[in-house]
Structures are given as C-alpha cells and as structure tokens.
Protein backbone atom coordinates (compact mmCIF):
# COMPACT_ATOMS: atom_id res chain seq x y z
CA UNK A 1 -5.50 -38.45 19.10
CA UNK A 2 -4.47 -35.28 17.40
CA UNK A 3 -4.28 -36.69 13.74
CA UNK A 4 -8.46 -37.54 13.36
CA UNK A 5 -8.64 -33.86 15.17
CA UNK A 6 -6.67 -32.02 12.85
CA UNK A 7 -8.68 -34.44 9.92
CA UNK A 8 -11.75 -33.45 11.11
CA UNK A 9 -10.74 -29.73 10.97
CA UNK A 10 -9.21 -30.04 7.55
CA UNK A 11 -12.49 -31.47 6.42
CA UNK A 12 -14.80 -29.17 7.90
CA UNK A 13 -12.68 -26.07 6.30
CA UNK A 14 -13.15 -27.73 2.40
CA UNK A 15 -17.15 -27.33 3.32
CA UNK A 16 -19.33 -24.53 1.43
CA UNK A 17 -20.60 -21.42 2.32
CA UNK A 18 -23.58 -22.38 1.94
CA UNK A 19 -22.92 -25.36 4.29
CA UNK A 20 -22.22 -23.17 7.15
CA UNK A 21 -24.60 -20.62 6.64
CA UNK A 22 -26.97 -23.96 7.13
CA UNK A 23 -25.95 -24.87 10.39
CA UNK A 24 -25.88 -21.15 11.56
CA UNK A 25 -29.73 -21.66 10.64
CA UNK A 26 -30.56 -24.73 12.00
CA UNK A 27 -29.09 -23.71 15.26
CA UNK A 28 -30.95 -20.50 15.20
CA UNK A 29 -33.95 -22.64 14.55
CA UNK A 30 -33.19 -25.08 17.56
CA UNK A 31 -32.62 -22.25 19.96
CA UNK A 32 -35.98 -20.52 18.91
CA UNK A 33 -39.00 -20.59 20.40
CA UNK A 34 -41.23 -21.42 17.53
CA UNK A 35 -44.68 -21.41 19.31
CA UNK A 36 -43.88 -18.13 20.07
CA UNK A 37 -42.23 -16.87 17.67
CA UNK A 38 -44.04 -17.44 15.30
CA UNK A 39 -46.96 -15.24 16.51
CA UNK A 40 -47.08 -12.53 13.95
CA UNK A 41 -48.53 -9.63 15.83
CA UNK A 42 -47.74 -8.18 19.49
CA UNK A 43 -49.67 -5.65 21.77
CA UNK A 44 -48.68 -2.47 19.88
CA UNK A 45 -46.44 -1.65 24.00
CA UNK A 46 -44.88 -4.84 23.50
CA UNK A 47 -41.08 -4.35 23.14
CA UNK A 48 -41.37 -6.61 20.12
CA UNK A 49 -44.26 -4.45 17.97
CA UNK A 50 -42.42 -2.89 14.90
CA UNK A 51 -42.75 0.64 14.95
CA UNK A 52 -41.45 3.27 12.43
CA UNK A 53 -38.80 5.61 13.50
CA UNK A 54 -40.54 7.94 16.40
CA UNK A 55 -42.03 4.64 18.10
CA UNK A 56 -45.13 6.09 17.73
CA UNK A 57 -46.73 4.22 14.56
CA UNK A 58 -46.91 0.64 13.90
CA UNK A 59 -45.34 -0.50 10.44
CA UNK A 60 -47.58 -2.23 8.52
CA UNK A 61 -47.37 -5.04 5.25
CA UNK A 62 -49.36 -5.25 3.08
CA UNK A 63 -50.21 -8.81 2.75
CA UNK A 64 -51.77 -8.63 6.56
CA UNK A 65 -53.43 -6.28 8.91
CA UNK A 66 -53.26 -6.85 12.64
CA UNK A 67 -56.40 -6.19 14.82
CA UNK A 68 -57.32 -3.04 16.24
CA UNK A 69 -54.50 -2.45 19.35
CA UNK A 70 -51.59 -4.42 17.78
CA UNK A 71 -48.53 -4.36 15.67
CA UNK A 72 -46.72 -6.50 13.49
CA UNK A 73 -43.75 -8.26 15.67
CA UNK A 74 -40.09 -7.04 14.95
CA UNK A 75 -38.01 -9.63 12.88
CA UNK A 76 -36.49 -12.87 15.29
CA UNK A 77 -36.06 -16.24 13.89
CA UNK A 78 -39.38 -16.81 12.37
CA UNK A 79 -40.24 -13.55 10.24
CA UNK A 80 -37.99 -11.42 8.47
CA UNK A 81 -38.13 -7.70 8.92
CA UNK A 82 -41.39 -5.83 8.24
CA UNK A 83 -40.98 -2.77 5.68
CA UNK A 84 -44.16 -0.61 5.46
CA UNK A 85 -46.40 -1.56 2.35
CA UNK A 86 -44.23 -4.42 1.47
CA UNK A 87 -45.73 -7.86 1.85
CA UNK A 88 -43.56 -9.88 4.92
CA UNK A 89 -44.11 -13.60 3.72
C-alpha cells in the first residue's frame, strides 16, 4: 500500500511550476462563483467597489466606465486588480 503512495508522491514532486500554479487556478476557478463574479461593477457601498486610498473615490480604467452610482469591483477570481487609468482586461 505504501509503495504506489510514496510513487505517486515522487511523481507529483518531478511536476513543473507551472503545473502547480495550474491546479492552484483551476481550483480557484471551481470554487468561484462565476455568474457573480464576473459582474464588473458594484454599488459604489458595496464592500467589493474599488476605491482609492480614503474610500471615498471609486478607481476607475480606462477601457470602461461604470454607470452613474457604481464602482469597478475589487479583484476576486475573475478580474485582476483595477489601477486608475490603466485598462483592466
């Protein structure tokens, strides 16, 4: 019982970086809420609206502009982190 353990170990150690950084992905992916998730803007009170560093202002791309009242949505597993002027796709 051990041996195919300790084989399947060994052969899971000789796999890639870029093997593991995969599955760390794809499990982020499974766990996420995609229908959600993937909504890019939030009521600007939302916990999840991206605001600059007093809270106050939303922080806006500039490849999209979110109607009047909301914000762009904080990174999570479907968009990467929004950086003022910068386009977010």
């Amino acid at each position: 019982k051990g041996d195919n353990g300790r084989q399947m170990i060994e052969m899971m150690r000789k796999r890639s970086e870029t093997f593991y950084q995969n599955v760390v992905n794809n499990v982020i992916m499974l766990l996420c809420n995609i229908e959600e998730a993937s909504q890019r803007c939030v009521e600007k009170d939302s916990l999840y609206a991206a605001k600059d560093w007093t809270g106050e202002n939303c922080i806006k791309a500039s490849d999209f502009e979110c109607p009047t009242g909301m914000c762009e949505r904080t990174s999570n597993c479907y968009w990467k982190s929004v950086m003022e002027g910068e386009e977010r796709i």
